[in-house]
Protein backbone atom coordinates (compact mmCIF):
# COMPACT_ATOMS: atom_id res chain seq x y z
CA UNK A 1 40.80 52.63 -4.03
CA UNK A 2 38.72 52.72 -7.05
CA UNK A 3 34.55 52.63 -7.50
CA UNK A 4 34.25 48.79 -8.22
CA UNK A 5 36.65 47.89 -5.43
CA UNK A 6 34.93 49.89 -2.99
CA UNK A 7 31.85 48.02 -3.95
CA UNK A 8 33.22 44.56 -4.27
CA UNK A 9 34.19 44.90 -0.54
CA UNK A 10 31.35 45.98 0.66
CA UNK A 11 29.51 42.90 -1.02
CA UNK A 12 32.46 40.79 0.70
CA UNK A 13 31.48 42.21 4.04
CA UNK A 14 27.93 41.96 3.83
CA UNK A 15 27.89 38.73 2.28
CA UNK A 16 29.91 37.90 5.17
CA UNK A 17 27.39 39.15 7.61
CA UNK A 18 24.77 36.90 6.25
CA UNK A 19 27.01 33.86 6.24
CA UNK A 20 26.81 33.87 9.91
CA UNK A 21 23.04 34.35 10.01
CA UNK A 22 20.88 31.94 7.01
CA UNK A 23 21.03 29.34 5.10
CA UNK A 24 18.26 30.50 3.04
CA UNK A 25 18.73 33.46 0.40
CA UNK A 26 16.40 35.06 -2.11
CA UNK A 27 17.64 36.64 -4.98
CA UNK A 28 16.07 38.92 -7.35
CA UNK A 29 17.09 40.05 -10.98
CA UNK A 30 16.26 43.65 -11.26
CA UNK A 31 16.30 46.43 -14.58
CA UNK A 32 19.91 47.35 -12.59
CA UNK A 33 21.53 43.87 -11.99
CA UNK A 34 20.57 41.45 -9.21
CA UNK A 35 19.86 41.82 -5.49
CA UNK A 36 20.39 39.25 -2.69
CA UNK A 37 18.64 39.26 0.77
CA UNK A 38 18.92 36.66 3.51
CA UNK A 39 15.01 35.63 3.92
CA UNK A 40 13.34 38.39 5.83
CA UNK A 41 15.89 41.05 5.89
CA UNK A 42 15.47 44.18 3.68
CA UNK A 43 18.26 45.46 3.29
CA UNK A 44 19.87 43.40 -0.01
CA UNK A 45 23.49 43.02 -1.24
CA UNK A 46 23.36 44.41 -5.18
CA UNK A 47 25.21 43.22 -7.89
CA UNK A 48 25.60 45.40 -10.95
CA UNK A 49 26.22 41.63 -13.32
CA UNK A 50 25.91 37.98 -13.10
CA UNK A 51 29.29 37.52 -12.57
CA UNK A 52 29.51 39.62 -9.49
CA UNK A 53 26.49 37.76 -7.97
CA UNK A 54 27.99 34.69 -8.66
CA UNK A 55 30.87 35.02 -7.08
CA UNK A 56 28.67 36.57 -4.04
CA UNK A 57 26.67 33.43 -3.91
CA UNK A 58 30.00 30.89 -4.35
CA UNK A 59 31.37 32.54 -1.04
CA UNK A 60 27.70 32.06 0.58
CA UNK A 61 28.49 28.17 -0.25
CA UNK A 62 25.88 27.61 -2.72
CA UNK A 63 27.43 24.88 -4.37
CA UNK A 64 29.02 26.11 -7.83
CA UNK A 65 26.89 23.46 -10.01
CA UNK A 66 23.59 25.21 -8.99
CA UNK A 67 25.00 28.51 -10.25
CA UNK A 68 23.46 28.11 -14.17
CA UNK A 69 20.67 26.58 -13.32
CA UNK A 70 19.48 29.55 -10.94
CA UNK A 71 20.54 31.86 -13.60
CA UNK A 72 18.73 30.29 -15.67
CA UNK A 73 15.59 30.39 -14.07
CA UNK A 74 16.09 33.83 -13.03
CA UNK A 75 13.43 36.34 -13.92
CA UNK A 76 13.08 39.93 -13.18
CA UNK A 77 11.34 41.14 -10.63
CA UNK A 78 10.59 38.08 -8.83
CA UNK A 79 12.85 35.94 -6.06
CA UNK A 80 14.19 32.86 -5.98
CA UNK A 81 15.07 31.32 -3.22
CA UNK A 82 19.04 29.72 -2.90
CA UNK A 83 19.76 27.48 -0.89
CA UNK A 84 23.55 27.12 0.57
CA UNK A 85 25.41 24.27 1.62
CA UNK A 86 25.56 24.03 5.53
């Protein structure tokens, strides 16, 4: 199994994890791609692009018309919040 596969399924699995846990999610745009945390937990899933955070977030359930918008409003170094359908 290559790099990015290895990766992609360990966002799977730990996007997974927090699925049974929150509803609320903070993510962060960093210099190295974006980082998602389930509010109050430190230890984030990281996403080297967009693209891989967005398809982290779509199988969170936050609904696929929100994804622009919180990209848009996306700045580094500080969190949004994301909020998933329940």
């Amino acid at each position: 199994m290559n790099n990015s596969a290895e990766r992609s399924r360990i966002r799977t699995a730990a996007a997974s994890s927090i699925l049974d846990r929150d509803t609320t999610l903070v993510l962060r745009q960093t210099k190295r791609g974006y980082e998602l945390y389930a509010n109050g937990d430190s230890s984030p899933i990281r996403c080297e692009t967009w693209p891989q955070a967005r398809r982290v977030l779509l199988s969170l359930g936050v609904p696929h018309q929100r994804l622009d918008e919180i990209n848009s409003r996306l700045v580094e170094g500080k969190g949004l919040i994301v909020r998933r359908k329940v």
